[in-house]
C-alpha atoms as a PDB file:
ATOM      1  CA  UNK A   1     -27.338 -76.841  10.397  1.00  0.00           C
ATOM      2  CA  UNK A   2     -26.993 -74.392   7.126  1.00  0.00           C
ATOM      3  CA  UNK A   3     -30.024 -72.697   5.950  1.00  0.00           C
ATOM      4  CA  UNK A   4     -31.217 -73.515   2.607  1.00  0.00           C
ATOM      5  CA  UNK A   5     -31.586 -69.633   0.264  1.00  0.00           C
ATOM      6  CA  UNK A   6     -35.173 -70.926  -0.233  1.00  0.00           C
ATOM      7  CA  UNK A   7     -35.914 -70.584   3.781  1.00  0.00           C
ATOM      8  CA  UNK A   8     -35.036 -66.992   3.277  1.00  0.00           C
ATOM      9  CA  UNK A   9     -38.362 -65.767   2.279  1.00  0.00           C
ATOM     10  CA  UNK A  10     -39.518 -68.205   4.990  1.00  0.00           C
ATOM     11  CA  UNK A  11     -37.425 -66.255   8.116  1.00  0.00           C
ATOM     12  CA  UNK A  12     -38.412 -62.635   6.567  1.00  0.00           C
ATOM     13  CA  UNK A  13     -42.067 -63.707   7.127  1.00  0.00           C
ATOM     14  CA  UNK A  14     -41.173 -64.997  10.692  1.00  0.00           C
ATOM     15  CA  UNK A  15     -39.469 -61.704  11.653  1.00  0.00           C
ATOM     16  CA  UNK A  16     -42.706 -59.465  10.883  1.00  0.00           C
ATOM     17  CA  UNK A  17     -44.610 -62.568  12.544  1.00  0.00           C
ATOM     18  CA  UNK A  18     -42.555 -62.543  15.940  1.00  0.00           C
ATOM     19  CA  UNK A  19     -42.708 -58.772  16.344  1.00  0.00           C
ATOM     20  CA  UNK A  20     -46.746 -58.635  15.986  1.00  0.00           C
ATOM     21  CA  UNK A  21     -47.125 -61.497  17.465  1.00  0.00           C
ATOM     22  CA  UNK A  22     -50.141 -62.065  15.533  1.00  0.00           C
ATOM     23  CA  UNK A  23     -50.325 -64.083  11.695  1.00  0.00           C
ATOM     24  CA  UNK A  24     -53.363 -61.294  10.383  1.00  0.00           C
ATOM     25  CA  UNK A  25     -51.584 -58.122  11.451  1.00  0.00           C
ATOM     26  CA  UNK A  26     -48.058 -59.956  10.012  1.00  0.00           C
ATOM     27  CA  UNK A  27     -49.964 -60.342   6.879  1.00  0.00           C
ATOM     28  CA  UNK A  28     -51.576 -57.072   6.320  1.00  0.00           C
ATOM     29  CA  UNK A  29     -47.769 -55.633   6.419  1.00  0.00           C
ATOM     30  CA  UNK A  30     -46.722 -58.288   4.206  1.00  0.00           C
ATOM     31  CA  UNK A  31     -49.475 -57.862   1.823  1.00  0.00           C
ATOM     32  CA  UNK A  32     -50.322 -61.762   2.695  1.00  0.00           C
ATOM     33  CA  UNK A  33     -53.009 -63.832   3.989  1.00  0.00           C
ATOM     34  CA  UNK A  34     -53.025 -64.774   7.203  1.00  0.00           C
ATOM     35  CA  UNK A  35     -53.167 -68.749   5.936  1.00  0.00           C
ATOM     36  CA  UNK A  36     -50.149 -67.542   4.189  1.00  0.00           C
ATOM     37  CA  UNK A  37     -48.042 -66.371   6.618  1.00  0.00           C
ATOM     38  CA  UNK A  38     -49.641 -69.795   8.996  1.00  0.00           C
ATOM     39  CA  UNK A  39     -47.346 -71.617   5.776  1.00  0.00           C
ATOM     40  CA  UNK A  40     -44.080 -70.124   5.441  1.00  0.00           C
ATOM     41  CA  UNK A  41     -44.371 -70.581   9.686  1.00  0.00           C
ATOM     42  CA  UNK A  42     -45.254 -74.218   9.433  1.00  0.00           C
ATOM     43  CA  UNK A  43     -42.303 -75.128   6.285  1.00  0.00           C
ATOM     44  CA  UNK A  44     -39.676 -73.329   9.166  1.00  0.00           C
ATOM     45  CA  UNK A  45     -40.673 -75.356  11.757  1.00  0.00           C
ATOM     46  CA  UNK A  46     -40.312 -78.226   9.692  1.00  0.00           C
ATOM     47  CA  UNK A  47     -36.801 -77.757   8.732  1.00  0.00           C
ATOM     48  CA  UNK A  48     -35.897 -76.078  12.320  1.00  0.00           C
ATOM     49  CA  UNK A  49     -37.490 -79.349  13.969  1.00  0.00           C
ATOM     50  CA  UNK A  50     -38.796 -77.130  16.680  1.00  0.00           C
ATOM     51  CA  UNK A  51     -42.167 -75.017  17.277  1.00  0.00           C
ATOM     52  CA  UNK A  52     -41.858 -71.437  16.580  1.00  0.00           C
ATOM     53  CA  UNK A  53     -45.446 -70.544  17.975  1.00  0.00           C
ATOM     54  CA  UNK A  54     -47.873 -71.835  20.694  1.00  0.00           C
ATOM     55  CA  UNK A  55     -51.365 -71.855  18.759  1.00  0.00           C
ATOM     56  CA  UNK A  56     -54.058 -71.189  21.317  1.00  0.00           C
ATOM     57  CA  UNK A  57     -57.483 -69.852  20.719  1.00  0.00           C
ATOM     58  CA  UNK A  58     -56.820 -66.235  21.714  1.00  0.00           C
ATOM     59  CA  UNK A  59     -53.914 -66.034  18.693  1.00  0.00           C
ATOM     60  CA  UNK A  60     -50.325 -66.864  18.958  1.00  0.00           C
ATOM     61  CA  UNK A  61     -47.463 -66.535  21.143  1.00  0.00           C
ATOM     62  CA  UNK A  62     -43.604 -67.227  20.997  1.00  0.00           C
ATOM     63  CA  UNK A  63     -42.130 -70.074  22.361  1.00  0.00           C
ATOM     64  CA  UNK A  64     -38.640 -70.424  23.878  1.00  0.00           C
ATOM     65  CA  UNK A  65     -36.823 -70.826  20.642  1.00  0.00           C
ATOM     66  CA  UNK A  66     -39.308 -68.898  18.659  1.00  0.00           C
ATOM     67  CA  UNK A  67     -37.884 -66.112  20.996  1.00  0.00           C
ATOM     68  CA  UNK A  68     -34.097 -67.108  20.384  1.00  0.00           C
ATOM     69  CA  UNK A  69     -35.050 -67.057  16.242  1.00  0.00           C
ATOM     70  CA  UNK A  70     -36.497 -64.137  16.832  1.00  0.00           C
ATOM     71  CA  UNK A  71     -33.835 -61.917  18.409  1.00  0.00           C
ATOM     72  CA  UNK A  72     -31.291 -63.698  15.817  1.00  0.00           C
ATOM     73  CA  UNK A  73     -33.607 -62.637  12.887  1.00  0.00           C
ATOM     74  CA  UNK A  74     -34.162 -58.930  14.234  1.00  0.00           C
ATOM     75  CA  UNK A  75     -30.475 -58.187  14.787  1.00  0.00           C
ATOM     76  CA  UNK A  76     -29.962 -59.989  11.318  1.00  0.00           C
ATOM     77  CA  UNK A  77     -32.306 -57.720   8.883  1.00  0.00           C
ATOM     78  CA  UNK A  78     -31.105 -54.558  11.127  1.00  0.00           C
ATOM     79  CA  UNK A  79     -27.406 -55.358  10.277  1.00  0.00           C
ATOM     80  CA  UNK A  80     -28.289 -55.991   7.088  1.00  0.00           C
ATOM     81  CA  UNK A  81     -30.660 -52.647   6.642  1.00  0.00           C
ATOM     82  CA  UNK A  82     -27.470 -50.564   7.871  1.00  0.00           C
ATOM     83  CA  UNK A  83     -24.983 -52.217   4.657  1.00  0.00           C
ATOM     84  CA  UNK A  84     -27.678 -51.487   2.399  1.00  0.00           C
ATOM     85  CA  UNK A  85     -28.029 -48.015   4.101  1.00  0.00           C
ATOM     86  CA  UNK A  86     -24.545 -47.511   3.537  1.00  0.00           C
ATOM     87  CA  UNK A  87     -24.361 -48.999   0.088  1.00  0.00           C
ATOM     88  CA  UNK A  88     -26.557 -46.228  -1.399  1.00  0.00           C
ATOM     89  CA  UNK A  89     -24.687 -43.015  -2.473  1.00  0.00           C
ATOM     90  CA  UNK A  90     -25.335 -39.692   0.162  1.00  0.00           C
ATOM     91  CA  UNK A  91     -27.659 -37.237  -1.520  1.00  0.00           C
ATOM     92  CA  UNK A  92     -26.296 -34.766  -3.965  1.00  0.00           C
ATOM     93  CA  UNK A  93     -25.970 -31.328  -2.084  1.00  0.00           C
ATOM     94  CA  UNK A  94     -27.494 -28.491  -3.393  1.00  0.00           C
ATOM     95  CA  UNK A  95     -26.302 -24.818  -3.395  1.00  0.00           C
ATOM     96  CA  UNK A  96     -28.007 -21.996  -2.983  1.00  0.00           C
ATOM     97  CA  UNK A  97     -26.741 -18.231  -3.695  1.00  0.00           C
ATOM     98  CA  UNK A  98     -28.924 -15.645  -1.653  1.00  0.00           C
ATOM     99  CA  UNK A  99     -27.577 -11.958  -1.772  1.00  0.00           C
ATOM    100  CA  UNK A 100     -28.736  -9.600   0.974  1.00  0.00           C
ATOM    101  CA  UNK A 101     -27.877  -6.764   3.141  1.00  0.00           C
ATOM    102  CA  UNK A 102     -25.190  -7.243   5.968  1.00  0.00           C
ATOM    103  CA  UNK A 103     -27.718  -5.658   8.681  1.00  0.00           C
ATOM    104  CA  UNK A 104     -30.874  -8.091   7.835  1.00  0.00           C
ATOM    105  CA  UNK A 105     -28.234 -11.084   7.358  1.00  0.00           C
ATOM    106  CA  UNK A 106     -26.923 -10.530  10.645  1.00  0.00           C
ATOM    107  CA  UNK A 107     -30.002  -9.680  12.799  1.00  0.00           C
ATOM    108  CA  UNK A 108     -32.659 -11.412  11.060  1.00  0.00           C
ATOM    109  CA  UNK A 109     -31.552 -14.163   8.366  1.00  0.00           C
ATOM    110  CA  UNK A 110     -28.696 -15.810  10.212  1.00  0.00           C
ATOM    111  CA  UNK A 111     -30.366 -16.581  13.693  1.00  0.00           C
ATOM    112  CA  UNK A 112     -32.677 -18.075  11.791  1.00  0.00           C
ATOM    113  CA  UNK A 113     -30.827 -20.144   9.001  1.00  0.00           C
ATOM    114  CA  UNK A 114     -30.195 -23.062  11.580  1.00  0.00           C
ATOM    115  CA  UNK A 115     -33.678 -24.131  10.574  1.00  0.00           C
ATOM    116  CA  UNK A 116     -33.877 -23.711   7.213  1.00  0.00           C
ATOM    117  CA  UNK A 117     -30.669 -25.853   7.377  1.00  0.00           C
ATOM    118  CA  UNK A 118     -32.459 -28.579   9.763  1.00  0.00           C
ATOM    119  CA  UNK A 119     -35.433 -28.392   7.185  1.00  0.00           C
ATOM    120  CA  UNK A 120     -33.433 -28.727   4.130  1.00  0.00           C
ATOM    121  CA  UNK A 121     -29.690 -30.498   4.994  1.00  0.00           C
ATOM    122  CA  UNK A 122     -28.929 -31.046   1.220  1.00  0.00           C
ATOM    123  CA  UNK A 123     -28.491 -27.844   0.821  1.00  0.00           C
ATOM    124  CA  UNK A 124     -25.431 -25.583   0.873  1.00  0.00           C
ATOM    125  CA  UNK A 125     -26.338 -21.932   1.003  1.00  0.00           C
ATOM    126  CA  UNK A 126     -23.998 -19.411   0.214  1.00  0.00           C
ATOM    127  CA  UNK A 127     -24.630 -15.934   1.875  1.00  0.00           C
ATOM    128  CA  UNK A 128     -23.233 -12.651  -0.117  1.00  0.00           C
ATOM    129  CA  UNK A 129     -23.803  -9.799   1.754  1.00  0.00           C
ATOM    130  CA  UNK A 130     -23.392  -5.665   0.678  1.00  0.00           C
ATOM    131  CA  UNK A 131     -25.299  -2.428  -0.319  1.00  0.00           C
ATOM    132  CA  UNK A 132     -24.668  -2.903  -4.072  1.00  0.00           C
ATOM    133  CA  UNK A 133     -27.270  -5.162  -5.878  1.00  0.00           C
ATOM    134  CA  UNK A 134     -26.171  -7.727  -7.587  1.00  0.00           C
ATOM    135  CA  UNK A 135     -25.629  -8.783 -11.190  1.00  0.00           C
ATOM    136  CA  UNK A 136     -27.895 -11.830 -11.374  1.00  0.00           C
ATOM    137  CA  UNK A 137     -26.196 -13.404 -14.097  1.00  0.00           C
ATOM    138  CA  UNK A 138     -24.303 -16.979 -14.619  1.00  0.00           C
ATOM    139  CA  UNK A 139     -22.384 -18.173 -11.763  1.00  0.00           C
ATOM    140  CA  UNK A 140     -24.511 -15.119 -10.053  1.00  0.00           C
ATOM    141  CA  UNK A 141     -26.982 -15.421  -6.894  1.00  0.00           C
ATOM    142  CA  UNK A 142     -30.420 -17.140  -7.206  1.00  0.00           C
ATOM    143  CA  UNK A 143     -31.815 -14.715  -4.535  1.00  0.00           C
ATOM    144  CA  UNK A 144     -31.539 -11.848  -2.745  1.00  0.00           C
ATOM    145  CA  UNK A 145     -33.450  -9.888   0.129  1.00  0.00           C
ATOM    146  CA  UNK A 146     -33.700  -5.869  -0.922  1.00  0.00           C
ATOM    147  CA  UNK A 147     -34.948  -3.377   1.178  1.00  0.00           C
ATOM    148  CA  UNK A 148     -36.734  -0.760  -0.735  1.00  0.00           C
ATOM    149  CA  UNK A 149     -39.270   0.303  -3.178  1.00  0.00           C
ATOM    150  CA  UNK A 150     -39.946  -3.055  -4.774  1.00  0.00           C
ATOM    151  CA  UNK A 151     -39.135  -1.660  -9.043  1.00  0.00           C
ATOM    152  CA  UNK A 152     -35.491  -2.903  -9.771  1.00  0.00           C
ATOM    153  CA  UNK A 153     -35.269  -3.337 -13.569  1.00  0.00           C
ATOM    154  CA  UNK A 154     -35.081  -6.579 -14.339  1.00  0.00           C
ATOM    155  CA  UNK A 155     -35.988  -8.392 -11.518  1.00  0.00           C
ATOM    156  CA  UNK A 156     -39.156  -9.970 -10.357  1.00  0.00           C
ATOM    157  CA  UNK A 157     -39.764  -8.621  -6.685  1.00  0.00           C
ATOM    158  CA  UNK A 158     -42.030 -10.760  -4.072  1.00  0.00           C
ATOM    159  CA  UNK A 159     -43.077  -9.285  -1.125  1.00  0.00           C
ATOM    160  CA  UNK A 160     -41.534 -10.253   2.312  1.00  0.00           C
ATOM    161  CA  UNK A 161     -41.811  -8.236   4.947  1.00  0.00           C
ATOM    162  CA  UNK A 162     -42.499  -4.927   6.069  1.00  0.00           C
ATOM    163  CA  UNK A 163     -40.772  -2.677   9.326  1.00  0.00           C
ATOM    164  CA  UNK A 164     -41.225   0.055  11.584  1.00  0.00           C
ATOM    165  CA  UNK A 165     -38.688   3.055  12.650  1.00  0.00           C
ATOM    166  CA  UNK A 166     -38.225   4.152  15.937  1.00  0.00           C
ATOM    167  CA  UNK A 167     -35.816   5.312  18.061  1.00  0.00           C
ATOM    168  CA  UNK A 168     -33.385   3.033  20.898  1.00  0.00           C
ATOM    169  CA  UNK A 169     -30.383   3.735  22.674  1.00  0.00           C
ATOM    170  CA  UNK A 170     -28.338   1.841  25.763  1.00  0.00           C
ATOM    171  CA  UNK A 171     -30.329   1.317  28.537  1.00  0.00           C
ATOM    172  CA  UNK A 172     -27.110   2.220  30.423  1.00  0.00           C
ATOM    173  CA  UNK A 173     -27.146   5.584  29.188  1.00  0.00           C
ATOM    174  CA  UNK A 174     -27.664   8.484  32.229  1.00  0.00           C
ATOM    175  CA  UNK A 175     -29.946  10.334  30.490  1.00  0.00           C
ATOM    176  CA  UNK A 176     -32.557   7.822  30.175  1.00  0.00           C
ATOM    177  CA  UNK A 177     -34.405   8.355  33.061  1.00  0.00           C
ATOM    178  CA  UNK A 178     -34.922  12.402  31.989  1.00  0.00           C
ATOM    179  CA  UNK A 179     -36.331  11.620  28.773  1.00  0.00           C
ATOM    180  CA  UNK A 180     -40.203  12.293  28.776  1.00  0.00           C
ATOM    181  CA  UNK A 181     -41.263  13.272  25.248  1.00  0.00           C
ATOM    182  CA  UNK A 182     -39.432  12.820  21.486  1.00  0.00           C
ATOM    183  CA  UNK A 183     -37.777  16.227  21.821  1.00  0.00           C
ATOM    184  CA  UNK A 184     -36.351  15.207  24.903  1.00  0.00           C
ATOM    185  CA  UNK A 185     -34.407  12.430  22.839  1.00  0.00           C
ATOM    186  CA  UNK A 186     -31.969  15.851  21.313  1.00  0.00           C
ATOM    187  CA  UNK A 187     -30.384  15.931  24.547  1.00  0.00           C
ATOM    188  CA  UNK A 188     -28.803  12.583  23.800  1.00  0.00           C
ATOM    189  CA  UNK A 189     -25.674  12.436  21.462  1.00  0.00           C
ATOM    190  CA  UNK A 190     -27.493  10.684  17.987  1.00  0.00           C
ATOM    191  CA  UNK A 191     -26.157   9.006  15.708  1.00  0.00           C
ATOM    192  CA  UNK A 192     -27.158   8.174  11.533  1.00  0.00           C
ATOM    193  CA  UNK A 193     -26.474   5.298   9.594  1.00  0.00           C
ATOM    194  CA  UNK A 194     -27.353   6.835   5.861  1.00  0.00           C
ATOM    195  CA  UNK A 195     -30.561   5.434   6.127  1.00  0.00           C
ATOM    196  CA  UNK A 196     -33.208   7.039   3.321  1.00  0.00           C
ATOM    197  CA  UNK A 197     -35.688   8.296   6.318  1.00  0.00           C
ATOM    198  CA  UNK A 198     -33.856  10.630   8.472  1.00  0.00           C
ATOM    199  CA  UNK A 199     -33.966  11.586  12.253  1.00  0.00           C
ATOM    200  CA  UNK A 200     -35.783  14.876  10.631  1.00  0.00           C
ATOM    201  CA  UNK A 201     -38.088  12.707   9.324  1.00  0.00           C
ATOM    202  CA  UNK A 202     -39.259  10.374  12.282  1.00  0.00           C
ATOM    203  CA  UNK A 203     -38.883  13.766  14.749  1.00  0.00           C
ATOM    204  CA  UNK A 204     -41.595  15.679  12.149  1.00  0.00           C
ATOM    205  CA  UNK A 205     -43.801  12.039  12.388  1.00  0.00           C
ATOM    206  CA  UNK A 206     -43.556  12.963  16.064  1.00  0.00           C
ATOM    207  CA  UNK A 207     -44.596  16.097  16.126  1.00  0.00           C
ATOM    208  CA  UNK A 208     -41.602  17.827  17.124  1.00  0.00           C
ATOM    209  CA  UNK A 209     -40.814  21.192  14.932  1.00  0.00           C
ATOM    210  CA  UNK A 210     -38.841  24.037  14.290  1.00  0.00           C
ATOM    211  CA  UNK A 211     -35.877  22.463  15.717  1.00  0.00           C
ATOM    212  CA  UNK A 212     -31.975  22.023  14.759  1.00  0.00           C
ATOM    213  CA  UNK A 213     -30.435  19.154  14.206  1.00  0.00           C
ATOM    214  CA  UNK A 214     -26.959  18.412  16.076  1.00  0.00           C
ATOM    215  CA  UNK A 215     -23.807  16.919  14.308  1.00  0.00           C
ATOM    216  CA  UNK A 216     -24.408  12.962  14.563  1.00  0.00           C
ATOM    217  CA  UNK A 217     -22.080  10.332  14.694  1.00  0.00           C
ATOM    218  CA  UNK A 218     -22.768   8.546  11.113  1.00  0.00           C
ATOM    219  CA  UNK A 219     -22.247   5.154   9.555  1.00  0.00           C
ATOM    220  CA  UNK A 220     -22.290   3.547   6.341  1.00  0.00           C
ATOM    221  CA  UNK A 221     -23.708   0.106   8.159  1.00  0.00           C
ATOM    222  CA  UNK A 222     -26.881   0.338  10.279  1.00  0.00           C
ATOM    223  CA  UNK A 223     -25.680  -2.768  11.981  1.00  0.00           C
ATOM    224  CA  UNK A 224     -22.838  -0.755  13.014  1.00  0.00           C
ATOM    225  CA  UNK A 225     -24.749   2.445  14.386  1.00  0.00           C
ATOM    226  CA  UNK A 226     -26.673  -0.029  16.167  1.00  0.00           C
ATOM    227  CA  UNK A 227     -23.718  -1.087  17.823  1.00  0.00           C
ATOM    228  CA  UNK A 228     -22.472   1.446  18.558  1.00  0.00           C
ATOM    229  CA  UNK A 229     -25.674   2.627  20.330  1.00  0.00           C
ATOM    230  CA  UNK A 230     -25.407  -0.684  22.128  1.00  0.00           C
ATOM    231  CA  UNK A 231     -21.780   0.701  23.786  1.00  0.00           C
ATOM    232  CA  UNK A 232     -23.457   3.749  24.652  1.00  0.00           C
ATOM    233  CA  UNK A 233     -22.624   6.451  22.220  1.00  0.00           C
ATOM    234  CA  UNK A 234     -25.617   7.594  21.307  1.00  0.00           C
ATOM    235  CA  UNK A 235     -29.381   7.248  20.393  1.00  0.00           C
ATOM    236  CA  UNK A 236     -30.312   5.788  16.563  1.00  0.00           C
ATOM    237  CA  UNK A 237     -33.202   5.779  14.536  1.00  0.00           C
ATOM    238  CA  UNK A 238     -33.726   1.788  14.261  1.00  0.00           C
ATOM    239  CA  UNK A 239     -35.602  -0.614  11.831  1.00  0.00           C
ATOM    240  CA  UNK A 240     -37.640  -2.638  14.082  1.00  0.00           C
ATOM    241  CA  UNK A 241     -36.537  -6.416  11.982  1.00  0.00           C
ATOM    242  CA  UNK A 242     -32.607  -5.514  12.613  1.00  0.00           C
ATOM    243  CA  UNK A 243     -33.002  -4.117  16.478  1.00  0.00           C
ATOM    244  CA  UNK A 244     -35.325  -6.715  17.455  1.00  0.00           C
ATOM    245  CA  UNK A 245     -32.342  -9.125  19.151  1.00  0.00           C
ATOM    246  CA  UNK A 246     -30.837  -6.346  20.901  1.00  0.00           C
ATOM    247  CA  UNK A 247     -34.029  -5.426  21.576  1.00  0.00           C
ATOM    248  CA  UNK A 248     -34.933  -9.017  23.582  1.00  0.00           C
ATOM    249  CA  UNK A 249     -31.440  -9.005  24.776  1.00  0.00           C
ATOM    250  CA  UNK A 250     -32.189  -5.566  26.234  1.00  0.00           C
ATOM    251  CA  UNK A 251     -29.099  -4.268  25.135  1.00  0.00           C
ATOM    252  CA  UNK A 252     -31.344  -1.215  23.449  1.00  0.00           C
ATOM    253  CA  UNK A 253     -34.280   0.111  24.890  1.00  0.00           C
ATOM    254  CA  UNK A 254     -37.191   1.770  22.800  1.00  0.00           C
ATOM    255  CA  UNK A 255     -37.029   5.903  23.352  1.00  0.00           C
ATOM    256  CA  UNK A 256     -40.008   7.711  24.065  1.00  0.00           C
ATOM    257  CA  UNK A 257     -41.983   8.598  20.347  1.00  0.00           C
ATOM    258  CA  UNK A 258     -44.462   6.556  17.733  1.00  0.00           C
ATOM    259  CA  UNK A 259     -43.336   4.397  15.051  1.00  0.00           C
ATOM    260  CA  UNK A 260     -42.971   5.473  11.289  1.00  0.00           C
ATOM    261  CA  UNK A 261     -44.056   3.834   8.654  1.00  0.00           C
ATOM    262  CA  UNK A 262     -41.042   3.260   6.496  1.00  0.00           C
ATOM    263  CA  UNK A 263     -41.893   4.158   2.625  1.00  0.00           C
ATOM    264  CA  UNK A 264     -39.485   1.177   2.143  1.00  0.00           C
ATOM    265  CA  UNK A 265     -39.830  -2.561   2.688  1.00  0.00           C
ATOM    266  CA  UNK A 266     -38.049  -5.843   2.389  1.00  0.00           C
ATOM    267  CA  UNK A 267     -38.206  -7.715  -0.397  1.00  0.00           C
ATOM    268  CA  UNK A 268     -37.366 -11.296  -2.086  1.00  0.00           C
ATOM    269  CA  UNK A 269     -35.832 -10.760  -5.760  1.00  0.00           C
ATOM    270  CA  UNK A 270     -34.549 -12.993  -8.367  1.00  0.00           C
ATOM    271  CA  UNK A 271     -34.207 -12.483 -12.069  1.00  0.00           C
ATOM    272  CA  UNK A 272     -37.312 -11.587 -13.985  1.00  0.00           C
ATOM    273  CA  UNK A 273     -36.111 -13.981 -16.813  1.00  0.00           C
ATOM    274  CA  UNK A 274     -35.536 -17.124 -14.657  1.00  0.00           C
ATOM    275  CA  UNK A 275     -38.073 -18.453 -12.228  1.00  0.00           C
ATOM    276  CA  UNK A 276     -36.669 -19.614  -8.875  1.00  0.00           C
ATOM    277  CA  UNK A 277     -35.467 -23.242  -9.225  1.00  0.00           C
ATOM    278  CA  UNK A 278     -36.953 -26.399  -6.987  1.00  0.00           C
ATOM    279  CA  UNK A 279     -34.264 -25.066  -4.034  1.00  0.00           C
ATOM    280  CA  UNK A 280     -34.709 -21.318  -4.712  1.00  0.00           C
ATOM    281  CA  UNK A 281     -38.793 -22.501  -4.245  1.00  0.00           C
ATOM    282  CA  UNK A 282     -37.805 -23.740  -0.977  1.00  0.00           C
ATOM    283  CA  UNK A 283     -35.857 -21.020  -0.043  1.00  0.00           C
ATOM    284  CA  UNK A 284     -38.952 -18.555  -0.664  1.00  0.00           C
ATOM    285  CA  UNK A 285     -41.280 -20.394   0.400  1.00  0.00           C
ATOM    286  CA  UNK A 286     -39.507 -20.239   4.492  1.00  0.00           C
ATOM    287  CA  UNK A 287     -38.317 -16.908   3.983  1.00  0.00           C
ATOM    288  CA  UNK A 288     -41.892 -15.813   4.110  1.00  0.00           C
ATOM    289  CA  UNK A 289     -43.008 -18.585   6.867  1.00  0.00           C
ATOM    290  CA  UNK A 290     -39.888 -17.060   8.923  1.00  0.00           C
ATOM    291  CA  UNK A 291     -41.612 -12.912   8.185  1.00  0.00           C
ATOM    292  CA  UNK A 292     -44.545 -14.214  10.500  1.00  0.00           C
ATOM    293  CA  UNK A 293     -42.397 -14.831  13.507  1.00  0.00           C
ATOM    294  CA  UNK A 294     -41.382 -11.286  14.541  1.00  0.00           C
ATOM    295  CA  UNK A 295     -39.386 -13.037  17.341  1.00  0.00           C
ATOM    296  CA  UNK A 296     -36.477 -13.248  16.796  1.00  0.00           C
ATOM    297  CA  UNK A 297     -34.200 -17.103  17.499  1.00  0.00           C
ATOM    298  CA  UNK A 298     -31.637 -15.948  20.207  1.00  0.00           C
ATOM    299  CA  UNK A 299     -28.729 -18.117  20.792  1.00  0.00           C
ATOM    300  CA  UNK A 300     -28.655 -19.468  24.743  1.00  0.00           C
ATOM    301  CA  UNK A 301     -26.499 -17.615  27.467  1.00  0.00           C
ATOM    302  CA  UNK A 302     -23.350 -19.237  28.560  1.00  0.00           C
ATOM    303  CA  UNK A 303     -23.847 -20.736  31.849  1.00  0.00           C
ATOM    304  CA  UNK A 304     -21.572 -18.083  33.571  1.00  0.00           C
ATOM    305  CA  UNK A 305     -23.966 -14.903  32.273  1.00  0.00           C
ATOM    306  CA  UNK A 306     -26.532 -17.094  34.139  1.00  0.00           C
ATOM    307  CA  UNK A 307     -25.410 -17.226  37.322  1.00  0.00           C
ATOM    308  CA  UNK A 308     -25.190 -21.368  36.548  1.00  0.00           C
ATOM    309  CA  UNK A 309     -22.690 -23.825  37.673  1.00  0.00           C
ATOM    310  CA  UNK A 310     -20.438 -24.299  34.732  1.00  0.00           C
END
């Protein structure tokens, strides 16, 4: 037998009548009554020739073929809900241009970008890293994340985060176990990374005085001292938000000493003519969710670190 196209309307009421098993709580979805939805049952049955529903006191309940129309109707509507799914156009991606620093890009931003991405998948962000800050003109970045006194002409600076200097080096390091007090740290090779607070700066914070300064190992990148201190060449003078992973990895170990106060801290800019766009907004807004989590996302071990079965 074909199916008239005026049963239609007829079968969708059915469906969302079979799955609740129930005409009120079928109508309430349908926005019908449940005398309604007892109608466009009864005119199916009719032209099926066959009862959809036992009506009992207690409600309703499927019969036999009520349960074959059923499956046939569900598999139906979920066939057709996947063409119209696949009918409508993707959503238009998005970019986004963020400018940063290499060292807070690798250690902080990008273990963390997985869930901005998970959060937000129509957008494409575009990650420009470097010392220089950038021109925010056309075809320039919508944001970037500066470290340091929060006054760049022109832009419009929002708070983010601040950080704390101290001093790590290899746990793997011999001297380790000798060091008792900050000026114990000189006997260990050290190593600078053109940072504006100095070792001279952190070893005054500690209390240590009246003492010289060996030549250092130095680097342009702090990511790069911090390396290096990682392969045991010496002790650095580390911002707490880029060490924290090797930190938790225990690749770097805290030295004896306090923390300093940086007079610097991390901030979002963007241009002071332009307010952040809808995706720039979004971008801001997680950036500063994220600055509450001081942990930092660490990738999982491969199964032969972890003394697993591979």
């Amino acid at each position: 037998m074909n199916l008239r196209p005026t049963l239609l309307p007829a079968l969708g009421v059915f469906a969302v009548a079979a799955r609740h098993q129930n005409f009120a709580l079928a109508g309430a979805e349908l926005h019908l009554t449940a005398s309604a939805v007892s109608h466009h049952i009864r005119k199916l049955e009719a032209m099926l020739g066959a009862p959809l529903f036992q009506r009992h006191a207690r409600g309703v309940t499927l019969t036999t073929e009520g349960r074959q129309l059923a499956d046939a109707a569900s598999a139906a509507l979920s066939d057709l809900g996947a063409v119209a799914r696949n009918l409508r156009p993707p959503p238009e991606t998005v970019p986004l241009r963020l400018t940063t620093l290499h060292s807070i890009s690798y250690c902080w931003l990008l273990p963390r970008l997985p869930r901005f991405c998970a959060l937000h998948p129509h957008v494409r962000v575009e990650i420009h890293t470097g010392g220089a800050l950038a021109r925010f003109d056309d075809g320039g970045p919508d944001l970037g994340i500066r470290y340091g006194p929060g006054n760049w002409p022109g832009l419009t600076a929002l708070p983010l985060m601040e950080d704390a200097l101290f001093p790590v080096a290899s746990p793997a390091l011999p001297q380790l176990a000798e060091l008792r007090t900050p000026a114990d740290i000189l006997q260990l090779p050290l190593l600078s990374d053109m940072s504006p607070q100095s070792w001279r700066d952190w070893l005054r914070a500690a209390g240590v005085r009246g003492v010289r300064l060996p030549p250092m190992h130095s680097f342009s990148d702090s990511t790069e001292a911090l390396r290096a201190a990682v392969y045991g060449m010496g002790a650095v003078l580390a911002r707490k938000l880029v060490a924290q992973p090797y930190l938790q990895r225990y690749e770097l170990v805290r030295l004896p000493g306090p923390s300093m106060q940086p007079r610097f801290a991390y901030y979002i800019v963007h241009p002071e003519h332009q307010p952040p766009n809808a995706t720039a907004q979004l971008m801001i807004d997680w950036l500063r969710r994220e600055a509450l989590d001081e942990r930092t996302p660490l990738p999982p071990l491969p199964a032969e670190l972890m003394g697993l079965p591979g």
